[in-house]
Structures are given as structure tokens and as C-alpha cells.
Protein backbone atom coordinates (compact mmCIF):
# COMPACT_ATOMS: atom_id res chain seq x y z
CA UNK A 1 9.08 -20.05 -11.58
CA UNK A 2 6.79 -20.78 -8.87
CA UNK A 3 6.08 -24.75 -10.58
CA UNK A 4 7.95 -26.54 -12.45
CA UNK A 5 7.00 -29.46 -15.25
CA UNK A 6 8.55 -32.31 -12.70
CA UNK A 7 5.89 -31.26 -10.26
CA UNK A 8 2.94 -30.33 -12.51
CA UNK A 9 3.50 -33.98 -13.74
CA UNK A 10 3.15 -35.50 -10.51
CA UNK A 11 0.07 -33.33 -10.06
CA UNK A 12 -2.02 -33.98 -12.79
CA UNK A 13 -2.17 -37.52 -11.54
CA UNK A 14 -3.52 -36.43 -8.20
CA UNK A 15 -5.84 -34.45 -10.33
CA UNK A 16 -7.15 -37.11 -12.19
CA UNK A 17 -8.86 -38.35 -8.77
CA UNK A 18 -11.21 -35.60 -9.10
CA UNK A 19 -12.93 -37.15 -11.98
CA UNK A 20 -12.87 -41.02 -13.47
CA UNK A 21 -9.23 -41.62 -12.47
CA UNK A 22 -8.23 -42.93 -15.94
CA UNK A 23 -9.00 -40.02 -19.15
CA UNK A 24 -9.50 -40.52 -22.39
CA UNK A 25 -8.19 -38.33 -24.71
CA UNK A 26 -11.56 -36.56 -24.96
CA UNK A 27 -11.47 -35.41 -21.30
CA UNK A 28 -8.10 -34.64 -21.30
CA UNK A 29 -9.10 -31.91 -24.27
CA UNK A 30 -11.59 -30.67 -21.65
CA UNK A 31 -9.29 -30.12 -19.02
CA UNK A 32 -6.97 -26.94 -18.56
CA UNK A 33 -3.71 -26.16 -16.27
CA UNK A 34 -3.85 -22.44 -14.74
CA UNK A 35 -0.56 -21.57 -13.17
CA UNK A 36 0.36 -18.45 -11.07
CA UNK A 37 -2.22 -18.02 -8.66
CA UNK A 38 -2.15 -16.47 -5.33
CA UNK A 39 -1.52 -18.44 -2.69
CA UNK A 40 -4.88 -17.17 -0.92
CA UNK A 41 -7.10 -18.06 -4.02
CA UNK A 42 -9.36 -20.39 -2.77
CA UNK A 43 -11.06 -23.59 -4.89
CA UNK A 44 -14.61 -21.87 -4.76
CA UNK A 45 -12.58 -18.34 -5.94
CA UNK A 46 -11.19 -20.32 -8.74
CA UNK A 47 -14.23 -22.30 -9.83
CA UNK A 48 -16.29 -18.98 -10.06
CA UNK A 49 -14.08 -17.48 -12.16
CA UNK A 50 -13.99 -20.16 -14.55
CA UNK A 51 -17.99 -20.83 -14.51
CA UNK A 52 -17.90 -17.77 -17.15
CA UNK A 53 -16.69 -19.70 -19.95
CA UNK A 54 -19.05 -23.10 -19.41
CA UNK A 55 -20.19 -25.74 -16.93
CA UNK A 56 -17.09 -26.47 -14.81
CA UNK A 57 -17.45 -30.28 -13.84
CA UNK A 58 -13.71 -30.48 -11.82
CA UNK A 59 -11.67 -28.58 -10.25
CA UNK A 60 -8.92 -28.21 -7.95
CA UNK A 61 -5.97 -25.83 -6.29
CA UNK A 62 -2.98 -28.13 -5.54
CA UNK A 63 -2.30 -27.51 -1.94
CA UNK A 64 0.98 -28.78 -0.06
CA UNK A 65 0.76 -30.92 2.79
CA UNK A 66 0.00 -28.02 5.04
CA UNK A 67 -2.81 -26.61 3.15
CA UNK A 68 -1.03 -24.32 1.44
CA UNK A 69 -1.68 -23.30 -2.15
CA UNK A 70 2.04 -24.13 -4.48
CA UNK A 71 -0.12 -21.59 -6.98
CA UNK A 72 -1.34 -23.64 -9.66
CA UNK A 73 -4.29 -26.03 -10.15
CA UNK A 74 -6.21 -27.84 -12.79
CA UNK A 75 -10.11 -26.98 -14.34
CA UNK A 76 -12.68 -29.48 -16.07
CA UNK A 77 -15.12 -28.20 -18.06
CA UNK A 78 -18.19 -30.41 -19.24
CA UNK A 79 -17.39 -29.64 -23.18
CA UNK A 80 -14.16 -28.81 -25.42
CA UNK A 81 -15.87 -26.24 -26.57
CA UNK A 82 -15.90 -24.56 -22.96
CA UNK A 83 -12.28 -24.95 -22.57
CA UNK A 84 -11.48 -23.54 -25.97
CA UNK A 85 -13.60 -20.25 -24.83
CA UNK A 86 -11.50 -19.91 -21.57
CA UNK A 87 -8.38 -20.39 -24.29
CA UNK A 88 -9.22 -18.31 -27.11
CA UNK A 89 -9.79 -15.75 -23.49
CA UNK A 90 -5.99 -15.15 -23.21
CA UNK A 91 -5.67 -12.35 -25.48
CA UNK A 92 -7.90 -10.49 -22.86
CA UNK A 93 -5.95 -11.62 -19.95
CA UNK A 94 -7.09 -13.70 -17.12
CA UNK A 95 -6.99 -12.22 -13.70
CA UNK A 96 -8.35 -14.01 -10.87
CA UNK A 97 -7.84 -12.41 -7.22
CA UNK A 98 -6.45 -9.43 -8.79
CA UNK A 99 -3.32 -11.65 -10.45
CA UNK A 100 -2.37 -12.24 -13.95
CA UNK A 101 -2.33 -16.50 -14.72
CA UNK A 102 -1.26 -18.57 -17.13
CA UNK A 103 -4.29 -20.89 -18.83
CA UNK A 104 -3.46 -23.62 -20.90
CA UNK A 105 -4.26 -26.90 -21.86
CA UNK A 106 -2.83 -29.68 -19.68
CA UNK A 107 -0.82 -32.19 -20.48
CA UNK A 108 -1.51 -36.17 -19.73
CA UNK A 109 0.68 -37.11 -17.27
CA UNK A 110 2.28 -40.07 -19.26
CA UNK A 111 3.19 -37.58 -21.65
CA UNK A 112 7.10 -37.44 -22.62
CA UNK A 113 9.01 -34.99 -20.84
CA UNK A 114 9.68 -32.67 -24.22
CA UNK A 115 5.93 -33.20 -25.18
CA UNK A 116 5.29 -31.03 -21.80
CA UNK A 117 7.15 -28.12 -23.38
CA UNK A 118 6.16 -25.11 -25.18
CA UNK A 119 6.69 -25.77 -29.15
CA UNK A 120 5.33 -24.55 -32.58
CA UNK A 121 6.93 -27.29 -34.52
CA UNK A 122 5.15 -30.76 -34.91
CA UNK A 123 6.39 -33.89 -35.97
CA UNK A 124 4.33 -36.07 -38.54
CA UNK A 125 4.74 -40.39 -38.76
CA UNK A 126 3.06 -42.48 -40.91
CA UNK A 127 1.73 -40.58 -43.70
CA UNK A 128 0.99 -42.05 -47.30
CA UNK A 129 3.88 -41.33 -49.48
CA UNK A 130 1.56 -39.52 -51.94
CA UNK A 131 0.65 -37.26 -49.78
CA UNK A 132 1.64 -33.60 -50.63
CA UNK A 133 2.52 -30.42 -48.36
CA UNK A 134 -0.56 -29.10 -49.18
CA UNK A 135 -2.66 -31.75 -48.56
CA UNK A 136 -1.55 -31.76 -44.89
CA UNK A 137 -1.81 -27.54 -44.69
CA UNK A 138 -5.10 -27.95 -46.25
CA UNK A 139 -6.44 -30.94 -43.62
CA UNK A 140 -4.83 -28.97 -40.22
CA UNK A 141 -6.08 -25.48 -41.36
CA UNK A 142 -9.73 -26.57 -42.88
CA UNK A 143 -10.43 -29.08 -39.30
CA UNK A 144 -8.61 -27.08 -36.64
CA UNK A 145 -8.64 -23.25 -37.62
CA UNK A 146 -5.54 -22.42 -37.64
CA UNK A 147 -2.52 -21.09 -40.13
CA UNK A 148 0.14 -23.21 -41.02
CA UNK A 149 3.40 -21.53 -41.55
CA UNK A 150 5.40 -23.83 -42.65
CA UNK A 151 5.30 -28.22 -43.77
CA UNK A 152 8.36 -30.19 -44.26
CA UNK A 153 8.30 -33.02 -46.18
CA UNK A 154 10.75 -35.51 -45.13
CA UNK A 155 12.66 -36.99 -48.80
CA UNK A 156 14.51 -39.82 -49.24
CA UNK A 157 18.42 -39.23 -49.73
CA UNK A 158 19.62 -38.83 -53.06
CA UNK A 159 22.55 -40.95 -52.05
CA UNK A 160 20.63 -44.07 -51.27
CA UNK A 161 18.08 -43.78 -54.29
CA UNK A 162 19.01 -44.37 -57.98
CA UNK A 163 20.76 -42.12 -60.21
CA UNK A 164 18.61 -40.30 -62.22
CA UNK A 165 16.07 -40.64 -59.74
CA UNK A 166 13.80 -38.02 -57.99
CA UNK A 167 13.80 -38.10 -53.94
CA UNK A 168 10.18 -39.15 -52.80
CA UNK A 169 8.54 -38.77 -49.60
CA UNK A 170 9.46 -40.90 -47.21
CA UNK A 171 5.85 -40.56 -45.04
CA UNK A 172 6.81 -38.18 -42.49
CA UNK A 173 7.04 -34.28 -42.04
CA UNK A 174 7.74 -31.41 -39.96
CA UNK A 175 4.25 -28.42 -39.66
CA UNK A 176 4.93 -25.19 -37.62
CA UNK A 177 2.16 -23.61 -36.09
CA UNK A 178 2.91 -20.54 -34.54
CA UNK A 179 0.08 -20.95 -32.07
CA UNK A 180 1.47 -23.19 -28.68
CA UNK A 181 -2.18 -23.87 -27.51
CA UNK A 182 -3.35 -24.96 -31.34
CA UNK A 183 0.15 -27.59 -30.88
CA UNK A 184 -0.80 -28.44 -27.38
CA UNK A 185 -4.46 -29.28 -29.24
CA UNK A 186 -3.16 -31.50 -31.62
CA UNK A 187 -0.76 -33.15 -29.89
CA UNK A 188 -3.22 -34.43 -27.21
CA UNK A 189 -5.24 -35.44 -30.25
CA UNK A 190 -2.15 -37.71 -30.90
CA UNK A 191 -3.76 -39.27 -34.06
CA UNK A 192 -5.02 -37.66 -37.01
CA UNK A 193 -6.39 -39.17 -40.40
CA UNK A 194 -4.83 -37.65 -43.43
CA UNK A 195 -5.39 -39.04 -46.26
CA UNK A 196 -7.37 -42.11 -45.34
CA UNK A 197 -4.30 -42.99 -43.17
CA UNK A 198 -4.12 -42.51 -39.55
CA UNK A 199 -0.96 -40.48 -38.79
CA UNK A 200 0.60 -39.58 -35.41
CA UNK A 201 1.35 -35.77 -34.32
CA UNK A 202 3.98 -35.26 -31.72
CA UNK A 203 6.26 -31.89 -30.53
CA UNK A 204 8.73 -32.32 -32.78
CA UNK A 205 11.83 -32.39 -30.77
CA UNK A 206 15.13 -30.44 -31.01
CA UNK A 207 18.61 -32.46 -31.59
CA UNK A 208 21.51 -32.03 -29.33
CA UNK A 209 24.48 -30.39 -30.42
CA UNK A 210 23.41 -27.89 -32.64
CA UNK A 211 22.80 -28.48 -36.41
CA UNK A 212 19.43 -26.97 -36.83
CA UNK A 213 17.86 -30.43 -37.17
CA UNK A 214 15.37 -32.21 -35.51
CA UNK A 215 14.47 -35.52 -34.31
CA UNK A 216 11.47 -37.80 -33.00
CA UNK A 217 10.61 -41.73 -32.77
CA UNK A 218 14.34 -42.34 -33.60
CA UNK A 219 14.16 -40.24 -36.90
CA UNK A 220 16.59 -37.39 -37.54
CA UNK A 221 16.54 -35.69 -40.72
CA UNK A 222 17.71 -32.61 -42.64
CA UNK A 223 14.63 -30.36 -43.99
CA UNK A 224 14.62 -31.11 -47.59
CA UNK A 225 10.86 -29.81 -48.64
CA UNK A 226 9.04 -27.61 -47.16
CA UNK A 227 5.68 -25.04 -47.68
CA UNK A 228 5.15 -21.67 -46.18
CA UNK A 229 7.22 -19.61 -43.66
CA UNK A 230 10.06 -19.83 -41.73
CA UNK A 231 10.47 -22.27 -38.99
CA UNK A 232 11.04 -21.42 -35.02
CA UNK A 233 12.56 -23.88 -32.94
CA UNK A 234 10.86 -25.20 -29.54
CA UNK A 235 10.80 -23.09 -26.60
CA UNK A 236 10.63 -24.17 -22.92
CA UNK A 237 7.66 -24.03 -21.61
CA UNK A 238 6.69 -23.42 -17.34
């Protein structure tokens, strides 16, 4: 791979100089990584090709200390709605100086190490514990157009509840989006209101050892409810 996420991390924070030094999540949702450029693309090359899809406000090529491209950079557009066009542009391809790259949305650079990594599955804290698997399909597909495959409701276990007694939701869940950009979206949202309660979204994140299971904010649980299709673990992402 010709960068790595180590070095993308480290990056992004000499990135940020090109703009306000310190983003808020709003900016950060304007901003886009673009990986596998030639190493003679120049920043002027790579602005122009990205003044297609909107007003590009920042932009850079990381260079090494000798001037020399490492083949990646970072773009800024003025609006979300910009960088969503230059997004929703994959399925065409993107070739800039005759070279297929890689366009996605970048990740803040305090971000987790596993939150850096490709992933269709996202984990859900904090919800009410009336809320249903629908009600959380409905609220991610009506707001960010997108199909949810799958929702896991996480249930209490029937071994610390009362005989006779029905499991109830313990206020988190599991949703797999089979879209990596629409979970790169989210999860730079970080908080979501469902329900009338504010909610985090993270990459859910795989356990060790096998088991199938997954685990996140010191939570590991067994899928005991769940909505739609079948789930795909995370995948390691450049």
C-alpha cells in the first residue's frame, strides 16, 4: 500500500494547518482523503480536478521532506454537499493524471485507531429502552438515504432478569450499512438524536479470538434481536 493509517493520521494534522487548525465536526464532513496519486500530480493538478464537484476552499498533496509526493493528500470543499458529489462520483471512477484514486471521507485525527478502518457495522449507546428496530431503520434511512440491512437490538440476559420475564432492551444496538462512505458519514456525525435522546454512533468493533461477537465502550454482547439482512464483519481499510 503506498500509505498506511499510522501515517495518514499524522497527516491529517498537518492538514488541518491549511484551514482553522482546530475542525468542528461540520468541516471535517467537508473534507475528503484521496489516496493513490502519482507522485508527479501537482497541488494545482489536484485542485482542478476537484473544482468539478464545488468550490474547493483547501487543499493539499502531502510531500516528504524532499518535496516529494508519498501519493495521497487531503481536499476541502466550501459545502457537504460538494463533498458528497465528489463521493456519490466513485461509481464513475476518479482518474486524475491518468491514475485511478481512492476518494473518501477523512477521518479526524483523534479518531480511534479501529474507527480509521473500513466497516459496515455500527455500534449504537444510549438509546431509550423503548426504542424499537424500526424506529432506528426508519430515523437512519428517512435522514441519511441510505438502506439498512440489518439492526441489533442489544437484550438483557434471561439469566439475570426474572423468571417469567421477557428480555428488554438494554439501550444499545448493532445497524449494518453496507455502504463504507454512508458509515464513515455517520460516524463523524458521532451523535445522533433518536428518539428525543441523543445517541452515539461508532464502528462497531470486532472481538478478539473469534466468537462472531462484537464489542465497543467496554460492551460485548451476543446478537439477540435483530431486523433485516445478514451482517458482514469489518474490513481493513488503506
Amino acid at each position: 500500500a503506498e500509505y498506511g493509517s499510522s501515517g495518514i493520521n499524522a497527516e491529517y494534522g498537518r492538514s488541518r494547518s491549511m484551514g482553522r487548525g482546530n475542525e468542528t465536526k461540520e468541516e471535517t464532513l467537508k473534507k475528503l482523503f484521496v489516496g493513490g496519486l502519482s507522485r508527479e500530480t501537482t497541488d494545482d493538478q489536484f485542485s482542478d480536478y476537484f473544482a468539478q464537484f464545488g468550490t474547493v476552499t483547501d487543499h493539499i498533496v502531502i510531500k516528504d521532506g524532499g518535496g516529494i509526493s508519498k501519493g495521497f493528500g487531503f481536499v476541502t470543499f466550501d459545502s457537504e454537499e460538494s463533498a458528497e458529489n465528489a463521493i456519490r462520483s466513485k461509481a464513475d471512477g476518479h482518474i486524475i493524471n491518468n491514475k485511478s484514486v481512492e476518494v473518501k471521507r477523512a477521518i479526524p485525527r483523534d479518531a480511534e485507531p479501529d474507527q480509521r478502518e473500513k466497516n459496515t457495522k455500527m455500534f449504537l449507546g444510549g438509546l431509550n429502552r423503548s426504542t424499537t428496530d424500526e424506529t432506528i431503520k426508519r430515523y437512519f434511512e428517512n435522514n441519511f438515504d441510505c438502506v439498512v440491512d440489518a439492526v441489533d437490538l442489544i437484550l438483557e440476559k434471561r439469566d439475570m432478569i426474572q423468571q417469567g420475564q421477557e428480555p428488554k432492551p438494554r439501550g444499545f444496538a448493532f445497524v449494518t450499512i453496507n455502504d463504507y462512505d454512508k458509515v464513515d458519514h455517520l460516524c463523524v456525525i458521532r451523535k445522533h438524536v433518536i428518539d428525543g435522546k441523543e445517541v452515539e454512533v461508532k464502528k462497531a468493533v470486532s472481538k478478539t479470538g473469534g466468537g462472531g461477537g462484537y464489542q465497543n465502550s467496554n460492551f460485548s454482547r451476543t446478537r439477540q434481536g435483530s431486523t433485516g439482512g445478514a451482517n458482514k464483519p469489518s474490513a481493513s481499510g488503506g
